[in-house]
C-alpha atoms as a PDB file:
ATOM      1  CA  UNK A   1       1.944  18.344  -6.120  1.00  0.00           C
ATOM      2  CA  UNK A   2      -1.435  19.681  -5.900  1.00  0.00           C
ATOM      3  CA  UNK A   3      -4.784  18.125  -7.483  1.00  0.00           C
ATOM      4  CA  UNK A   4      -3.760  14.764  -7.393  1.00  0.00           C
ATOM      5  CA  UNK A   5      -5.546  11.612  -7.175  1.00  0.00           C
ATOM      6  CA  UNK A   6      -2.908   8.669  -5.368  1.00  0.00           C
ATOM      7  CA  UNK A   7      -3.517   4.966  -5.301  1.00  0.00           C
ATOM      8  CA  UNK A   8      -1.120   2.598  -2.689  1.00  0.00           C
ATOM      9  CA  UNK A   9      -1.842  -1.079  -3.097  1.00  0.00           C
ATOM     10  CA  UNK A  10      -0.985  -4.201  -0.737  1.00  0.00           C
ATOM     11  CA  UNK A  11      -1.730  -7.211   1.705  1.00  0.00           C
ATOM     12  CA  UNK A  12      -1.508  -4.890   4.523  1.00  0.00           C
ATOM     13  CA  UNK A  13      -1.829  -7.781   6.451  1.00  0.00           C
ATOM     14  CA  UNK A  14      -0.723  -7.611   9.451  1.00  0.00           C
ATOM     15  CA  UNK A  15      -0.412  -4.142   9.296  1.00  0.00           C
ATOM     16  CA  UNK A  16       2.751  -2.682  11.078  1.00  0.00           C
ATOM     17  CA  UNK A  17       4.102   0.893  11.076  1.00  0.00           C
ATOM     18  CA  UNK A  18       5.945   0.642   7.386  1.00  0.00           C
ATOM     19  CA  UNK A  19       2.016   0.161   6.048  1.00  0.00           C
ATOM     20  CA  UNK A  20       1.229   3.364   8.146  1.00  0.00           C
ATOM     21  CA  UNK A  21       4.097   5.414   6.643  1.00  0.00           C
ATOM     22  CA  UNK A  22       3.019   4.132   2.828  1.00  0.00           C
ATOM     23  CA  UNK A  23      -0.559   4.984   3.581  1.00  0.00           C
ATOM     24  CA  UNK A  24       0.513   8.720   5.334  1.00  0.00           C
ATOM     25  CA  UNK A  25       2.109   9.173   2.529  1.00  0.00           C
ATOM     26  CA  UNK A  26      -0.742   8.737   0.052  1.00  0.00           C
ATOM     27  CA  UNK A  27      -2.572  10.647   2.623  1.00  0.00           C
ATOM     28  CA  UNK A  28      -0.780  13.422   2.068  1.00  0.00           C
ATOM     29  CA  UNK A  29       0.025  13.829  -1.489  1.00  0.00           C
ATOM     30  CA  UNK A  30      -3.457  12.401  -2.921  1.00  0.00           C
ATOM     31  CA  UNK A  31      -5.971  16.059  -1.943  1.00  0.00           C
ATOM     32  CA  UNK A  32      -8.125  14.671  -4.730  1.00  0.00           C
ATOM     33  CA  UNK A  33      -8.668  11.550  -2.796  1.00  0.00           C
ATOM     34  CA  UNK A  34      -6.495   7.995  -2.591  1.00  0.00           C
ATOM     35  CA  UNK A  35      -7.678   4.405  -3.719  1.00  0.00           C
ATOM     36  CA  UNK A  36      -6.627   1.509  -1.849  1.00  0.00           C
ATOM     37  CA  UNK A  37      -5.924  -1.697  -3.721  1.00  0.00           C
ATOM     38  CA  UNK A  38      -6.130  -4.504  -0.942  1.00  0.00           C
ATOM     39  CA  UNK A  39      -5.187  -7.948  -2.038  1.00  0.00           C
ATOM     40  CA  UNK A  40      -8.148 -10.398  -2.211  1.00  0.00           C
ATOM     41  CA  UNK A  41      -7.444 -13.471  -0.243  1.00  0.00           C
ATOM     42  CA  UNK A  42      -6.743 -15.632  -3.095  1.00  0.00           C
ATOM     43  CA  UNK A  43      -4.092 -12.860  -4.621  1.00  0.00           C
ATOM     44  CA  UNK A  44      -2.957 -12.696  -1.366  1.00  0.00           C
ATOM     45  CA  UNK A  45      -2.366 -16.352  -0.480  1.00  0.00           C
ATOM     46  CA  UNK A  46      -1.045 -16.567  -4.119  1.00  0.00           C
ATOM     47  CA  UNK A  47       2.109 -14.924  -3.301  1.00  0.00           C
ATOM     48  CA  UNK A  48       2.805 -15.712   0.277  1.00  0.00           C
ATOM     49  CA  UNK A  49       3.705 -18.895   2.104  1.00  0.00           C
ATOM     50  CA  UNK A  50       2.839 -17.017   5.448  1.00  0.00           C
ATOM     51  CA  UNK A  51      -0.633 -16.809   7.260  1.00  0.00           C
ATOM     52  CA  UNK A  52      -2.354 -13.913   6.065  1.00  0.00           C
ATOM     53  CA  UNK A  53      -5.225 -12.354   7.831  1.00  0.00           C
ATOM     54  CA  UNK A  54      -8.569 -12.686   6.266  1.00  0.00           C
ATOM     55  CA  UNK A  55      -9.638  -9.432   3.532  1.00  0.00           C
ATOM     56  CA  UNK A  56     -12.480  -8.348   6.100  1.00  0.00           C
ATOM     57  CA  UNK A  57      -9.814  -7.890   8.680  1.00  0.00           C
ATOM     58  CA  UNK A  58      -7.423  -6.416   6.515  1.00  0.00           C
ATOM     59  CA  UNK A  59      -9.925  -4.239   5.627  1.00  0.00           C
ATOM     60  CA  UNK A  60     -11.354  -2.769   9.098  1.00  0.00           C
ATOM     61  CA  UNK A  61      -7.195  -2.163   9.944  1.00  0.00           C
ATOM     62  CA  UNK A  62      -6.549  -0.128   6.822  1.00  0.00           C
ATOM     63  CA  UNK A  63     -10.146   1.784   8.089  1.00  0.00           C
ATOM     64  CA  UNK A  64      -9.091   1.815  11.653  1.00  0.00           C
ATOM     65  CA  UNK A  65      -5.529   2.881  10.309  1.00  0.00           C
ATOM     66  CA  UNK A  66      -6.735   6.076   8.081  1.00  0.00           C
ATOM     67  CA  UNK A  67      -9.270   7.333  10.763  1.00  0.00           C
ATOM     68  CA  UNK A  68      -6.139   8.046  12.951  1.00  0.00           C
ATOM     69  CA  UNK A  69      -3.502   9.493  10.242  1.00  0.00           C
ATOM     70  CA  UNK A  70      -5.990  11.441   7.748  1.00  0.00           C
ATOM     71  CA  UNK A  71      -5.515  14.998   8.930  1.00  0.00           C
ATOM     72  CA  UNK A  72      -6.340  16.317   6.087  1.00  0.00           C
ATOM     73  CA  UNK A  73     -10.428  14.374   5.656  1.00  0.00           C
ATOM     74  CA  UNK A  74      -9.119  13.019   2.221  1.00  0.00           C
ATOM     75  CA  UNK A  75     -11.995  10.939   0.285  1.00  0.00           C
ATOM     76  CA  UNK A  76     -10.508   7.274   0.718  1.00  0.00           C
ATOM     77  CA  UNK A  77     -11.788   4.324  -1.504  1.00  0.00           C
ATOM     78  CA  UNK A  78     -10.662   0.782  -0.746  1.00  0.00           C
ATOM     79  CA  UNK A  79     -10.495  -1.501  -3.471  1.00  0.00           C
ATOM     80  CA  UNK A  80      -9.869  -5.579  -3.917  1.00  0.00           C
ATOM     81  CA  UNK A  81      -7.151  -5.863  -5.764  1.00  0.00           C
ATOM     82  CA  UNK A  82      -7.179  -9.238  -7.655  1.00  0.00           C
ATOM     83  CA  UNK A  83      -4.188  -9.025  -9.940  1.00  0.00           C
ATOM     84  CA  UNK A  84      -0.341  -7.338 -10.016  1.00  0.00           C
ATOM     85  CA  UNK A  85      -1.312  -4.124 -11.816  1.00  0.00           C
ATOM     86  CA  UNK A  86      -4.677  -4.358 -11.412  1.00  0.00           C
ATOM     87  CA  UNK A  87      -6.585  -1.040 -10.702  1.00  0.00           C
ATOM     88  CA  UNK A  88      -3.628   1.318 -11.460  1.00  0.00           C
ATOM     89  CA  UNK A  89      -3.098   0.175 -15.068  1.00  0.00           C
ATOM     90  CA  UNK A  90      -6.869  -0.100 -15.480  1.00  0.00           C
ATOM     91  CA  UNK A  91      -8.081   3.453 -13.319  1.00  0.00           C
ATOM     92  CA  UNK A  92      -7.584   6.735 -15.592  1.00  0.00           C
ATOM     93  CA  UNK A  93      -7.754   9.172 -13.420  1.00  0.00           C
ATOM     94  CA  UNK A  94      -5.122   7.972 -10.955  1.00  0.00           C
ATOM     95  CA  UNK A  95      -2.280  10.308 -10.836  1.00  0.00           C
ATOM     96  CA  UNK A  96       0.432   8.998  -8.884  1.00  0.00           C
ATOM     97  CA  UNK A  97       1.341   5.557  -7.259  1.00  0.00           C
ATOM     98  CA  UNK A  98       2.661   5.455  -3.502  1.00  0.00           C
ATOM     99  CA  UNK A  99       5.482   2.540  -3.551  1.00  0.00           C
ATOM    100  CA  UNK A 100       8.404   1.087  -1.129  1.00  0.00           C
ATOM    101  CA  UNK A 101      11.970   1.317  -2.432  1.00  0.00           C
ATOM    102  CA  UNK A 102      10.779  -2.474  -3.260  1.00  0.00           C
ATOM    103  CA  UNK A 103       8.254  -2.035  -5.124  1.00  0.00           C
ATOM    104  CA  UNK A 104       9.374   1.035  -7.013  1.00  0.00           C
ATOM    105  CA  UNK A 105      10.621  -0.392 -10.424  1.00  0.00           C
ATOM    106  CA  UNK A 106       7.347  -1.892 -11.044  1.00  0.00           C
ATOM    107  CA  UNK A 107       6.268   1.752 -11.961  1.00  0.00           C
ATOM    108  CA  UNK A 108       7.345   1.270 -15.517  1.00  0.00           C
ATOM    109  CA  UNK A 109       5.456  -1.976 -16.223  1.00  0.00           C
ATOM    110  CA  UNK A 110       2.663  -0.024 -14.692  1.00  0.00           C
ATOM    111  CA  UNK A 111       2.971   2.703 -16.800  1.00  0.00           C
ATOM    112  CA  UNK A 112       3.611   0.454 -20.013  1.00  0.00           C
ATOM    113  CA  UNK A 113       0.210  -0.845 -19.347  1.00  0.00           C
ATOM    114  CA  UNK A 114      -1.458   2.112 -18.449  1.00  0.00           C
ATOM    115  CA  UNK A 115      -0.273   3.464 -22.232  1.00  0.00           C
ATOM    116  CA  UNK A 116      -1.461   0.241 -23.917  1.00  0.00           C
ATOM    117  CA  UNK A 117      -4.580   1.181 -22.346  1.00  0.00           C
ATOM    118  CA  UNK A 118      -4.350   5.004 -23.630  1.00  0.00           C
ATOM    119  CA  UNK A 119      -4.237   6.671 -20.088  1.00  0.00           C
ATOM    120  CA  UNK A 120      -1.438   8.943 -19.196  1.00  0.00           C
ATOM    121  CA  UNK A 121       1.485   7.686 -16.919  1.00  0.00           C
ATOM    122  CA  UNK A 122       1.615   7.999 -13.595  1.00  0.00           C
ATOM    123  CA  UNK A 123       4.135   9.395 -11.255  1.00  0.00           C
ATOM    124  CA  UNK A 124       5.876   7.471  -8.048  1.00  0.00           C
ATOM    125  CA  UNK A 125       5.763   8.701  -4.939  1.00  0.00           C
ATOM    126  CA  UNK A 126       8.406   6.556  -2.663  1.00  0.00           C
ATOM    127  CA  UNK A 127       7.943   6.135   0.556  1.00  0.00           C
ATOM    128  CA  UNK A 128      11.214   5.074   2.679  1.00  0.00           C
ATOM    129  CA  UNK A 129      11.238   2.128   4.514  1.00  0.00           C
ATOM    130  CA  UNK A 130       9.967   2.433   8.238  1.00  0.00           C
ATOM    131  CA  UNK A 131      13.145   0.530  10.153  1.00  0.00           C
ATOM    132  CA  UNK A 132      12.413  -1.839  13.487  1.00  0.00           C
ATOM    133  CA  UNK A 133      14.770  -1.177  16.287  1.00  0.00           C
ATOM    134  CA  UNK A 134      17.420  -3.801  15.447  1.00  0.00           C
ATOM    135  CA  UNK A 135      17.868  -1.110  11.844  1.00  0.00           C
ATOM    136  CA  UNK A 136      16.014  -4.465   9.893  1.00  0.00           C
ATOM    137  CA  UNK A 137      13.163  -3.003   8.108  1.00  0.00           C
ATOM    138  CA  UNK A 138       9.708  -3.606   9.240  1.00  0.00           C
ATOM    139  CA  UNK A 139       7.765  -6.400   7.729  1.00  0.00           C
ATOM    140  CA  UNK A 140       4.566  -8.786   7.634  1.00  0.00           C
ATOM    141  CA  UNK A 141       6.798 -11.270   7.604  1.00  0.00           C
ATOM    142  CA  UNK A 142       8.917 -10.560  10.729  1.00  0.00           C
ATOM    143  CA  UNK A 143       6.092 -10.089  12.743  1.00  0.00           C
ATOM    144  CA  UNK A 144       4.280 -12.990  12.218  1.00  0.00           C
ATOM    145  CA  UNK A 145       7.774 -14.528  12.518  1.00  0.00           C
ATOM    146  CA  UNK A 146       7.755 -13.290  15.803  1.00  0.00           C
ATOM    147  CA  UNK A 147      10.842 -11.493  15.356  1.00  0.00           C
ATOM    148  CA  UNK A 148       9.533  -7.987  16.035  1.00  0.00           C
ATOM    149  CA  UNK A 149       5.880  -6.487  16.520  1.00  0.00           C
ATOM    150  CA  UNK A 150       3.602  -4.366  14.674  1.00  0.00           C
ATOM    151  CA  UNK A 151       5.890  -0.829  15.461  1.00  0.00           C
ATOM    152  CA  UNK A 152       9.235  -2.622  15.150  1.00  0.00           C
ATOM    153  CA  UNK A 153      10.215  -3.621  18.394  1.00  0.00           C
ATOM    154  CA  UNK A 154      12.384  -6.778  18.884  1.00  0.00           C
ATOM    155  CA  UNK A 155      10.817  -9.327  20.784  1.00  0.00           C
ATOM    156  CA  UNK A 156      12.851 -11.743  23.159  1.00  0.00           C
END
């Protein structure tokens, strides 16, 4: 896939190794550049009953994060993201969508919207889940849990 335009959105908060794979991914398959939809705090908090780090923080990670995977100097725009769909459904010029196996059937309410709104569906690019070392998948969740850290380890 060649002259695309990828978006990835999410908390990314804390951000763990299944984030890194999602945003490689996007990395890689978006060489006309990649938006970022980052939760605000409010969407964020919304959704969650965990502690979620503040958007500021989540965003210098997610910069922190792309300075050490993009290997290919990909144009990268971070967004706040203030709603479910927002940005993808609303964006015409985004080509594909970078998902988890989780997060994957959203695509076609995505692309329902994106038609209401006359733009051209977009195609899903799933990224496995990144597993922690007890073959649990990696999560937000468990680490602030304290059940593994950011690359999957257990923790005792």
């Amino acid at each position: 896939m060649t002259g695309t335009r990828v978006a990835v959105a999410g908390t990314f908060g804390p951000l763990h190794d299944g984030h890194r794979n999602l945003l490689e991914t996007a990395l890689k398959y978006g060489d006309e550049g990649l938006i970022v939809g980052l939760t605000s705090d409010a969407f964020a908090r919304a959704s969650r009953t965990r502690d979620v780090p503040p958007f500021d923080r989540r965003r210098a990670a997610l910069e922190t994060a792309f300075g050490d995977l993009d290997e290919w100097g990909r144009e990268v725009e971070i967004r706040r993201l203030t709603d479910e769909h927002g940005i993808v459904s609303d964006e015409p010029d985004i080509d594909a969508l970078v998902v988890s196996p989780e997060t994957a059937p959203e695509l076609a309410a995505i692309n329902d919207l994106r038609r209401e709104n006359g733009f051209d569906p977009i195609e899903g690019i799933v990224a496995p889940y990144v597993l922690a070392e007890d073959g649990e998948r990696i999560s937000s969740t468990r680490i602030v849990r304290g059940e593994i850290d950011e690359h999957g380890r257990v923790r005792n």
